[in-house]
C-alpha atoms as a PDB file:
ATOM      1  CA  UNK A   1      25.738 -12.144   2.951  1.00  0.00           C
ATOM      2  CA  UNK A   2      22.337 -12.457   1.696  1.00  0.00           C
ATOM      3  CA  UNK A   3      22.685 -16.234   1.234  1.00  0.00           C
ATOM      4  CA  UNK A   4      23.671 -16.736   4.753  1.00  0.00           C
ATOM      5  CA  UNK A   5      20.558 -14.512   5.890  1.00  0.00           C
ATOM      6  CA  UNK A   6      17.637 -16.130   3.806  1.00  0.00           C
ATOM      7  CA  UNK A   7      19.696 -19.768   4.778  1.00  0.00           C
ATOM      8  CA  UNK A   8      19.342 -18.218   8.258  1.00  0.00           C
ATOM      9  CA  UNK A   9      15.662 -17.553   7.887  1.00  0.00           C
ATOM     10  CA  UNK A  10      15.169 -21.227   6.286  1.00  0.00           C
ATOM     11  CA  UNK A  11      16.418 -22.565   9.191  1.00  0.00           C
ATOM     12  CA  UNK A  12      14.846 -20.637  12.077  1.00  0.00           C
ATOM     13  CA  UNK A  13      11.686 -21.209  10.792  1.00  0.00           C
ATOM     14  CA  UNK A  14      12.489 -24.858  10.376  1.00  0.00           C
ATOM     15  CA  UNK A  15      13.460 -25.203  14.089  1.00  0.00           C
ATOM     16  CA  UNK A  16      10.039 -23.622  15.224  1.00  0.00           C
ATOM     17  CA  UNK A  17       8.263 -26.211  13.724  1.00  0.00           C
ATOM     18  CA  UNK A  18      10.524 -29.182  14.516  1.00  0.00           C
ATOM     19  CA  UNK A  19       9.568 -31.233  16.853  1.00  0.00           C
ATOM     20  CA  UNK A  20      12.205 -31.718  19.901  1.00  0.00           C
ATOM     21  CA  UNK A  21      11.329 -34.956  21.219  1.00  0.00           C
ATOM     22  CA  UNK A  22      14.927 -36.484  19.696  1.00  0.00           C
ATOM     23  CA  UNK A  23      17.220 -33.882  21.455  1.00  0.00           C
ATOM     24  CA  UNK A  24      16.994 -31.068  24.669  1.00  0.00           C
ATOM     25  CA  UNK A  25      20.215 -29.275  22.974  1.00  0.00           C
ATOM     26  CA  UNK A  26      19.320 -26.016  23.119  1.00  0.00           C
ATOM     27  CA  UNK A  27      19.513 -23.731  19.739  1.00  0.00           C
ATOM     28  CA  UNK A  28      22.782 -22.008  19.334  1.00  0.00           C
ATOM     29  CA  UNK A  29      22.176 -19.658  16.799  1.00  0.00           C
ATOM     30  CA  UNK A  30      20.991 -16.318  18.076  1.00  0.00           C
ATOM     31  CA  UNK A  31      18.564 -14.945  15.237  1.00  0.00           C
ATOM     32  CA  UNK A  32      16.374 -12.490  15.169  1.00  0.00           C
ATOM     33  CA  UNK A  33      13.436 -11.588  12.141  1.00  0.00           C
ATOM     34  CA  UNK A  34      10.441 -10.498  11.281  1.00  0.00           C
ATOM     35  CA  UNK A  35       7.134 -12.684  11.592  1.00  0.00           C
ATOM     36  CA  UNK A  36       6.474 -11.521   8.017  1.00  0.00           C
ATOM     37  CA  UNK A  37       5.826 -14.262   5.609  1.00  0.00           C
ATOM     38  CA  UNK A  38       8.935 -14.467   2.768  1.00  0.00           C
ATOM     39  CA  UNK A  39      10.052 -11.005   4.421  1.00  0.00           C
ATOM     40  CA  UNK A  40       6.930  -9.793   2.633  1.00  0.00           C
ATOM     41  CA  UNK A  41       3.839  -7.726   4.630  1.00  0.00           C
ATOM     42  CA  UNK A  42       0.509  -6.653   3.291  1.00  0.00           C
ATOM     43  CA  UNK A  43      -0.815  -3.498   4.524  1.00  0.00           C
ATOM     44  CA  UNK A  44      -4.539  -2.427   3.371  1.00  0.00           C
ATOM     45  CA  UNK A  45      -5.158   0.798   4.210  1.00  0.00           C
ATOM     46  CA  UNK A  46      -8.951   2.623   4.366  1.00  0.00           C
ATOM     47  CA  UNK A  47      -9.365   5.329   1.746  1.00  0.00           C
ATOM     48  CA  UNK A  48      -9.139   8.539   2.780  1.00  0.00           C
ATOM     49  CA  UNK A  49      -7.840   6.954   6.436  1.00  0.00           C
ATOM     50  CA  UNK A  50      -5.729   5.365   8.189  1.00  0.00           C
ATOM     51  CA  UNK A  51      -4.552   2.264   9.660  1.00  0.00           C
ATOM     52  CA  UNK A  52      -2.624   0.540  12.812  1.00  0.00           C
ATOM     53  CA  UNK A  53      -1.370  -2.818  12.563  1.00  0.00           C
ATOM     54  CA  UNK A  54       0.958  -4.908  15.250  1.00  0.00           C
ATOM     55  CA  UNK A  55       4.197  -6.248  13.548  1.00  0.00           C
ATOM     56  CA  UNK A  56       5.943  -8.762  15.280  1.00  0.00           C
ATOM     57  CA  UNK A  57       9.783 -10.221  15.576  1.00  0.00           C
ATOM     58  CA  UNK A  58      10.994 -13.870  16.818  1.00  0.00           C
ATOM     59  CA  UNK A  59      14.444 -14.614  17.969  1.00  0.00           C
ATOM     60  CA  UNK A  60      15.886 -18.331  18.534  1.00  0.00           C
ATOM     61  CA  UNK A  61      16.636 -17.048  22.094  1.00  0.00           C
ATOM     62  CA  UNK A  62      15.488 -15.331  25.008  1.00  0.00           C
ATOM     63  CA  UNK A  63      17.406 -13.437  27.631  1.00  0.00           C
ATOM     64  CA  UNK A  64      17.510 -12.149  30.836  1.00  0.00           C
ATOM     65  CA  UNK A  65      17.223  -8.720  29.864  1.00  0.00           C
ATOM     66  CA  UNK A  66      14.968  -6.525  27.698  1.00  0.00           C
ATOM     67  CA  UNK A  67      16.899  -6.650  24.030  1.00  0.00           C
ATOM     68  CA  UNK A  68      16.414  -3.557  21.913  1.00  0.00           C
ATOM     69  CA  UNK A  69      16.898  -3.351  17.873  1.00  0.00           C
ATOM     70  CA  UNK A  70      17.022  -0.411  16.197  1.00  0.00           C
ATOM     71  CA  UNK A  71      15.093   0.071  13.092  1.00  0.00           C
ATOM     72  CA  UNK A  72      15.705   1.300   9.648  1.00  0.00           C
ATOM     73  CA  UNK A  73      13.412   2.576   6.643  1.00  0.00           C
ATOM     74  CA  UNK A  74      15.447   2.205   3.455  1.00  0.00           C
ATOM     75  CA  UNK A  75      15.843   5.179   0.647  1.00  0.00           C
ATOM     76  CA  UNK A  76      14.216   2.654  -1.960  1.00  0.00           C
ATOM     77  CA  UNK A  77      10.901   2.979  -0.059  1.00  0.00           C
ATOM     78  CA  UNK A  78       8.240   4.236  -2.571  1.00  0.00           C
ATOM     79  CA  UNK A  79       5.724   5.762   0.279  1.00  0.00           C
ATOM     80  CA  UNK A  80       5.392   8.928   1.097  1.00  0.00           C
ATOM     81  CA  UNK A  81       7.304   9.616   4.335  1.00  0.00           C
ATOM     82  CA  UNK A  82       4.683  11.619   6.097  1.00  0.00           C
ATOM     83  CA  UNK A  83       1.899   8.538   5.217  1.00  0.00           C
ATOM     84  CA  UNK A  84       3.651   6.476   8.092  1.00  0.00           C
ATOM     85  CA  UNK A  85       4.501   5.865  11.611  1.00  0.00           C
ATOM     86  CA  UNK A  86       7.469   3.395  12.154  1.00  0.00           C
ATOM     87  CA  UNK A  87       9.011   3.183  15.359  1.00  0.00           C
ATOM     88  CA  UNK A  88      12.851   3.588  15.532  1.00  0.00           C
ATOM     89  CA  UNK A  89      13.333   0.248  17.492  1.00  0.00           C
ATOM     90  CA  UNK A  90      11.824  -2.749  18.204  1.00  0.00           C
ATOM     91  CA  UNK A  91      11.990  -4.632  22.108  1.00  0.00           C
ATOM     92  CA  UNK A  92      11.877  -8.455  22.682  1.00  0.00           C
ATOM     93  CA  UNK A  93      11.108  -7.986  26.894  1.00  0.00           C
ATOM     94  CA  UNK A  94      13.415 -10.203  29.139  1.00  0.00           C
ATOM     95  CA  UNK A  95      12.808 -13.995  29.043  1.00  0.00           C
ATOM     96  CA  UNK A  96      11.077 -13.820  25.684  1.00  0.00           C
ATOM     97  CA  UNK A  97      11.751 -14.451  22.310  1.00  0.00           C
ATOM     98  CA  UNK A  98       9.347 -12.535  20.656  1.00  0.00           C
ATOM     99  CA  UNK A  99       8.433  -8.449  20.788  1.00  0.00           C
ATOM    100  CA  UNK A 100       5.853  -5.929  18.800  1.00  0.00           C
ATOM    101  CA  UNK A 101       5.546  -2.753  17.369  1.00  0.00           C
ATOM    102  CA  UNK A 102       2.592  -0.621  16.185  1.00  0.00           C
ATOM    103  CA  UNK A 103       2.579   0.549  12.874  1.00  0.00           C
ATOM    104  CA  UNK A 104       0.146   3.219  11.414  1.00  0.00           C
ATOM    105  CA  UNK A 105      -0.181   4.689   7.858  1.00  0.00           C
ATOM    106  CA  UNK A 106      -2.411   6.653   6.925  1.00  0.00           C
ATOM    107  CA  UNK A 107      -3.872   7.231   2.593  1.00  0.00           C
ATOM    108  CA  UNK A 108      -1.513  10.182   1.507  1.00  0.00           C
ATOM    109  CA  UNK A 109      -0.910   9.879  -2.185  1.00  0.00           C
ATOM    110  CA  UNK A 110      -1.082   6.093  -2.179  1.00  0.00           C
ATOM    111  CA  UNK A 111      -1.202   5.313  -6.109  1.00  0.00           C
ATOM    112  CA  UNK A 112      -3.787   2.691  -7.667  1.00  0.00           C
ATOM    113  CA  UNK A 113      -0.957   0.125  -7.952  1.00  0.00           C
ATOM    114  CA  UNK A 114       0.226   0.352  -4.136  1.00  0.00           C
ATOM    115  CA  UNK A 115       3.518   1.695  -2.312  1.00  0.00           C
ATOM    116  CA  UNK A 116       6.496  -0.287  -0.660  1.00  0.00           C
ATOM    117  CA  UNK A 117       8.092   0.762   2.544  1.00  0.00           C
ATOM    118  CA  UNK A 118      11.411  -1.416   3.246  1.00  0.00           C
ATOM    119  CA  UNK A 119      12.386  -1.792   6.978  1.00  0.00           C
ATOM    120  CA  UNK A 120      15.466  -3.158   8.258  1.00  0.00           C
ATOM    121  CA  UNK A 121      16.307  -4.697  11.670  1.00  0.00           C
ATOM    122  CA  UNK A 122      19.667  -3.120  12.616  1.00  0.00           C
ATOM    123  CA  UNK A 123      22.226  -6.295  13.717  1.00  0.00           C
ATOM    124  CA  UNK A 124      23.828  -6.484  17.191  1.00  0.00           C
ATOM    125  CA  UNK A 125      27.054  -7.977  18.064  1.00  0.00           C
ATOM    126  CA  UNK A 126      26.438 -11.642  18.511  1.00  0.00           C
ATOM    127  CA  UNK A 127      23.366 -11.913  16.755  1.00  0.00           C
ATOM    128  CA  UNK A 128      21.955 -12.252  13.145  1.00  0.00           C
ATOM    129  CA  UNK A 129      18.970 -10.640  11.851  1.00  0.00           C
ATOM    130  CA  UNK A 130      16.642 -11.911   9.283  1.00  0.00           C
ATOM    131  CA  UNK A 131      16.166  -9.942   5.747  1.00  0.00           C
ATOM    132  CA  UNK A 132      14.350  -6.137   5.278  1.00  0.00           C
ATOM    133  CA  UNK A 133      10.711  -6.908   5.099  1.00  0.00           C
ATOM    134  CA  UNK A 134       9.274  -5.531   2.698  1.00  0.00           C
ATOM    135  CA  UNK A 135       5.237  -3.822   3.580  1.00  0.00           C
ATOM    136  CA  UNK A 136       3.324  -3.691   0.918  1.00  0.00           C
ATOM    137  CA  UNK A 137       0.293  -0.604   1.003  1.00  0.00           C
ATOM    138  CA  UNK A 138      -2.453  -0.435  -1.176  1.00  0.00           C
ATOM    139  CA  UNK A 139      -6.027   1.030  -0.414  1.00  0.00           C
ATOM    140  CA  UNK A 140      -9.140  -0.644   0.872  1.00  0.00           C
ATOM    141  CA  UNK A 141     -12.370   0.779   0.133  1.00  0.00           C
ATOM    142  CA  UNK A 142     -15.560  -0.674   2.458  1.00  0.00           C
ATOM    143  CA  UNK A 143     -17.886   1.384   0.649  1.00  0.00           C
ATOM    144  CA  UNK A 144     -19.246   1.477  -2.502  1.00  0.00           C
ATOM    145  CA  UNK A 145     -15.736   1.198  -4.875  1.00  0.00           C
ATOM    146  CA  UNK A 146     -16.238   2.763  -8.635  1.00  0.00           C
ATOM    147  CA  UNK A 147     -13.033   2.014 -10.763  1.00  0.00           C
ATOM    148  CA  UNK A 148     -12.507   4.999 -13.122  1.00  0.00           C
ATOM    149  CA  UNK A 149      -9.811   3.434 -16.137  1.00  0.00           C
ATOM    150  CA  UNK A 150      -8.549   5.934 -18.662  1.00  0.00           C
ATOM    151  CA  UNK A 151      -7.001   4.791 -21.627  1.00  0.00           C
ATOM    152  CA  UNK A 152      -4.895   7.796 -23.212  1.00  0.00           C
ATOM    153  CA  UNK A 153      -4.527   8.819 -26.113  1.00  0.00           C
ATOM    154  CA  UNK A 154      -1.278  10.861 -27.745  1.00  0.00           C
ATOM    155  CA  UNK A 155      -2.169  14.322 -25.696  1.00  0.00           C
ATOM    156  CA  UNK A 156      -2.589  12.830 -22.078  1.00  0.00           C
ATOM    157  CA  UNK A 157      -2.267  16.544 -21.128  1.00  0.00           C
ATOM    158  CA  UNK A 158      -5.450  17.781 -22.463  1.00  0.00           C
ATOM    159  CA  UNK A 159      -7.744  15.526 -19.874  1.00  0.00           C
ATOM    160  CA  UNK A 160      -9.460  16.522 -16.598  1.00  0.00           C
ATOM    161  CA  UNK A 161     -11.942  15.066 -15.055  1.00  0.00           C
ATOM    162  CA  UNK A 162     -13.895  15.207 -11.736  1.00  0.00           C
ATOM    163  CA  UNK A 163     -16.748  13.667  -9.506  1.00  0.00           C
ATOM    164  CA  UNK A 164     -19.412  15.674  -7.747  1.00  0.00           C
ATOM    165  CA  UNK A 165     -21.684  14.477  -5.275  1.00  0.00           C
ATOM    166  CA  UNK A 166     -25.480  15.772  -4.932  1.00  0.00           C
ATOM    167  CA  UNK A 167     -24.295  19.355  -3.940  1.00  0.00           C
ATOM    168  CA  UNK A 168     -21.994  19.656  -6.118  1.00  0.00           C
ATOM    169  CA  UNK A 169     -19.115  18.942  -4.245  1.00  0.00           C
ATOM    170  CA  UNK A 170     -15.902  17.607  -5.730  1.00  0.00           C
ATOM    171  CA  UNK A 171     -14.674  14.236  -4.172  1.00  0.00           C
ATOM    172  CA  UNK A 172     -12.342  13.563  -6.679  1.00  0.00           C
ATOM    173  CA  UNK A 173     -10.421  15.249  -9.451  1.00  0.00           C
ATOM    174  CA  UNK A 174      -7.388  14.363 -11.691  1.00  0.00           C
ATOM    175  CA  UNK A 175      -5.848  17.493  -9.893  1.00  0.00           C
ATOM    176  CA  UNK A 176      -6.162  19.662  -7.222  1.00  0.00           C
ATOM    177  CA  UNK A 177      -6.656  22.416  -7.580  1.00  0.00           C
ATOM    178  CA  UNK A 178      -8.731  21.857 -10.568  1.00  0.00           C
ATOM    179  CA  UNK A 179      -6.746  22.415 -14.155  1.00  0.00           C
ATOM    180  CA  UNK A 180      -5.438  20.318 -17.235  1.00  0.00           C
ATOM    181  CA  UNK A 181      -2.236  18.912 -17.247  1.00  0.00           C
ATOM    182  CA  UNK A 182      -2.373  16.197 -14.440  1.00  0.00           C
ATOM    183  CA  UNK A 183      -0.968  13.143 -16.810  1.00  0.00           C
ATOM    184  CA  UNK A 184       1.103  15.156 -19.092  1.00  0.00           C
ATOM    185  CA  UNK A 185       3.662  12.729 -20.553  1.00  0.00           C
ATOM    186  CA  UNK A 186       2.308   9.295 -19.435  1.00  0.00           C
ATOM    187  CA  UNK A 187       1.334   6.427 -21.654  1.00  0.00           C
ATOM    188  CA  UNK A 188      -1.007   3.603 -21.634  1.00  0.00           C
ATOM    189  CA  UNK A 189      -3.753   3.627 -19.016  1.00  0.00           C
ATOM    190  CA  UNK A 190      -4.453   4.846 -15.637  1.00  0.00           C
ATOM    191  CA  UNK A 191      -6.769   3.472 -13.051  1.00  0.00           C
ATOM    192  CA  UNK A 192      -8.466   4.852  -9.896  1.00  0.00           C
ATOM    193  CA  UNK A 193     -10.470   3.636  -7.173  1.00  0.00           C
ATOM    194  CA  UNK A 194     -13.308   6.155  -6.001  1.00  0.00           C
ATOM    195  CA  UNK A 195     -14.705   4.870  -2.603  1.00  0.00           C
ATOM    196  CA  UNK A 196     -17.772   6.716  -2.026  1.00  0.00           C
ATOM    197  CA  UNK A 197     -21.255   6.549   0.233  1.00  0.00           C
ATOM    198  CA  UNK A 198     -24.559   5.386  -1.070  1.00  0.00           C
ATOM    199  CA  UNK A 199     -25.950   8.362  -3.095  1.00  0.00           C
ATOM    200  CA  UNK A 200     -26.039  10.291  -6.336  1.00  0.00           C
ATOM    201  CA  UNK A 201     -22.975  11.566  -8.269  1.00  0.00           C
ATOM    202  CA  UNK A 202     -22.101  12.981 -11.183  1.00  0.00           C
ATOM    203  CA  UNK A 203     -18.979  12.177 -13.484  1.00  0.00           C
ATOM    204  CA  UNK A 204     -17.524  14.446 -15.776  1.00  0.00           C
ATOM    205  CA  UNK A 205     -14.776  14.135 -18.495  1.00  0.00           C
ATOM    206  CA  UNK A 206     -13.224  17.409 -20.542  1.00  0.00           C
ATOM    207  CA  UNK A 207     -10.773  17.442 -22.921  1.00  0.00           C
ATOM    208  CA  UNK A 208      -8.956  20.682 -22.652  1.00  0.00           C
ATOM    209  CA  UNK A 209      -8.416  20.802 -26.588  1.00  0.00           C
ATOM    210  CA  UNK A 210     -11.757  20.444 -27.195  1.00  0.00           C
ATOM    211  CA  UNK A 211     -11.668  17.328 -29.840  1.00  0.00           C
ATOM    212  CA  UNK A 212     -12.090  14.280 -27.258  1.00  0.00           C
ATOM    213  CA  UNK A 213      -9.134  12.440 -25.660  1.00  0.00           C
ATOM    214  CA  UNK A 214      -8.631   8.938 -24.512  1.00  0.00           C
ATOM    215  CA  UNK A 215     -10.908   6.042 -24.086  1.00  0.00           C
ATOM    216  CA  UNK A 216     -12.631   5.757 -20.612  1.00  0.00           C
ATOM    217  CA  UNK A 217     -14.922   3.435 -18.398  1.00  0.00           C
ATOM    218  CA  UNK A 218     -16.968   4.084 -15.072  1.00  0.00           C
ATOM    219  CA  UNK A 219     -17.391   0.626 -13.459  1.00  0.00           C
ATOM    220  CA  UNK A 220     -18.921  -0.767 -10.724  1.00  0.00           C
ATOM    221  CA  UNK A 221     -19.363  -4.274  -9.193  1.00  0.00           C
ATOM    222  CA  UNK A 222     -17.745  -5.489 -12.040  1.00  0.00           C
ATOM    223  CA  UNK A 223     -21.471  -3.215 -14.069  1.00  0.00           C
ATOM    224  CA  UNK A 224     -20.429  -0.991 -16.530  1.00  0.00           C
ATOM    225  CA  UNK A 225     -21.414   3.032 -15.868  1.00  0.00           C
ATOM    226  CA  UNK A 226     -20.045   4.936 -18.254  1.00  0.00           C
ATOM    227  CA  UNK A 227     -18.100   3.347 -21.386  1.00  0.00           C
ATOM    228  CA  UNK A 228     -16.528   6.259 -23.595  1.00  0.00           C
ATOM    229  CA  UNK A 229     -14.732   6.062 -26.895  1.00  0.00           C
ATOM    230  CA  UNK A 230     -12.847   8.886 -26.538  1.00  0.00           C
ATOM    231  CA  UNK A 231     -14.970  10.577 -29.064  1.00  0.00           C
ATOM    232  CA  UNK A 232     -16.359  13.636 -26.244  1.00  0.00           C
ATOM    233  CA  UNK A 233     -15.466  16.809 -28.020  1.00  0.00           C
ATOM    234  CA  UNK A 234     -14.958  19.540 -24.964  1.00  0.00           C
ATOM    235  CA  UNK A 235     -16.697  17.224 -22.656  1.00  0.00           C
ATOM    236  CA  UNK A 236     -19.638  15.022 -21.437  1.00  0.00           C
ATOM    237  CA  UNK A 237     -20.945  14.294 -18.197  1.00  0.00           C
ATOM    238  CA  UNK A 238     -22.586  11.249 -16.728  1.00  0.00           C
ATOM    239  CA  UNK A 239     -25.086  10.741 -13.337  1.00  0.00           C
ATOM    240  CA  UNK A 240     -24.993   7.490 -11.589  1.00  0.00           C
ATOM    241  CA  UNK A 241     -26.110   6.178  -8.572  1.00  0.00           C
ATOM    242  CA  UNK A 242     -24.348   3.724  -5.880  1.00  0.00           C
ATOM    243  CA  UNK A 243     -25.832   1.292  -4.989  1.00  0.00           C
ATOM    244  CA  UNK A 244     -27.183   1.012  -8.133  1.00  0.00           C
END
């Protein structure tokens, strides 16, 4: 089935872009898809916001009626449900081939590496329907963006860390609320985009052992703030200021 759909898909967008001139015959297969690019969507999303985009589909036909398709998010979605707004159908309006539908999401627990959400147009009798697109999220920062990486060490569990602007105000924390623990059992490194106004901050790192933890590194505009070895005892703390 999925090699008739993506030969499907081949072919509809081949007979957009063919030129007619050799034959009036009108197209006989009755396909509908999504406007998405290899089934595939990117969706940037404003930190600590949110977004609406228009998605579109395209059918080989029109009709003389409004045609409705129902809509499905798939299980394997990684996104947090209450982050989006799908609608449950989709309309192509009568004598068109092509309809819209808003979608919004907004940044709820959107990780550094980006979320999928898998949507599915629901087939009709008499009609084929292209393959689940796939919208990929991830987070846009228009402000000033300082990448925290942490490299850990063999007791992820003993790190916390937070960032504090001029009155002292946490922005940003490993965990809310504030206590050790947050990576307990992962490996390798973990990185973080901090999207934050012009202004003065303050970074702190604590180890809740008290004998240092993992590398780290503050960065910004590819500038290095803060460049740790690990070697931090309880803690250490670091001021910056963006732009700097």
């Amino acid at each position: 089935m999925k090699k008739i759909l993506k030969y499907l898909t081949v072919l509809f967008i081949a007979l957009s872009f063919t030129n007619c001139e050799d034959s009036n015959e009108p197209i006989n297969i009755n396909y509908v898809g999504f406007e998405a690019i290899n089934a595939k969507y990117s969706f940037g999303v404003e930190i600590d916001s949110e977004t609406t985009k228009s998605i579109n589909i395209h059918s080989t036909k029109s009709s003389s009626s409004d045609r409705t398709f129902n809509i499905t998010v798939l299980e394997s979605s990684t996104a947090d449900p209450n982050s989006y707004s799908i609608p449950n159908s989709i309309t192509i309006p009568s004598g068109e081939k092509s309809g819209s539908m808003n979608v919004t999401i907004k940044d709820l627990n959107i990780s550094p590496t980006g979320e999928k959400i898998f949507v599915r147009l629901d087939a009709t009798e008499g009609t084929y329907v292209g393959e689940t697109m796939e919208i990929n999220v991830y987070q846009v920062c228009s402000l000033n963006e300082v990448i925290l990486n942490i490299e850990f060490d063999d007791y992820p569990e003993e790190v916390y860390w937070n960032l504090k602007d001029s009155n002292g105000t946490i922005l940003y924390e490993s965990v809310t609320p504030s206590a050790f623990g947050a990576y307990d059992g992962m490996e390798g490194n973990y990185t973080q985009s901090l999207c934050l106004q012009d202004g003065d901050y303050t970074f702190s790192m604590l180890d809740g052992y008290g004998d240092g933890a993992g590398a780290y590194s503050l960065t910004y505009n590819g500038n290095t703030i803060k460049e740790s070895d690990g070697d931090y005892g309880e803690g250490e703390s670091t001021a910056f200021t963006v732009p700097n």
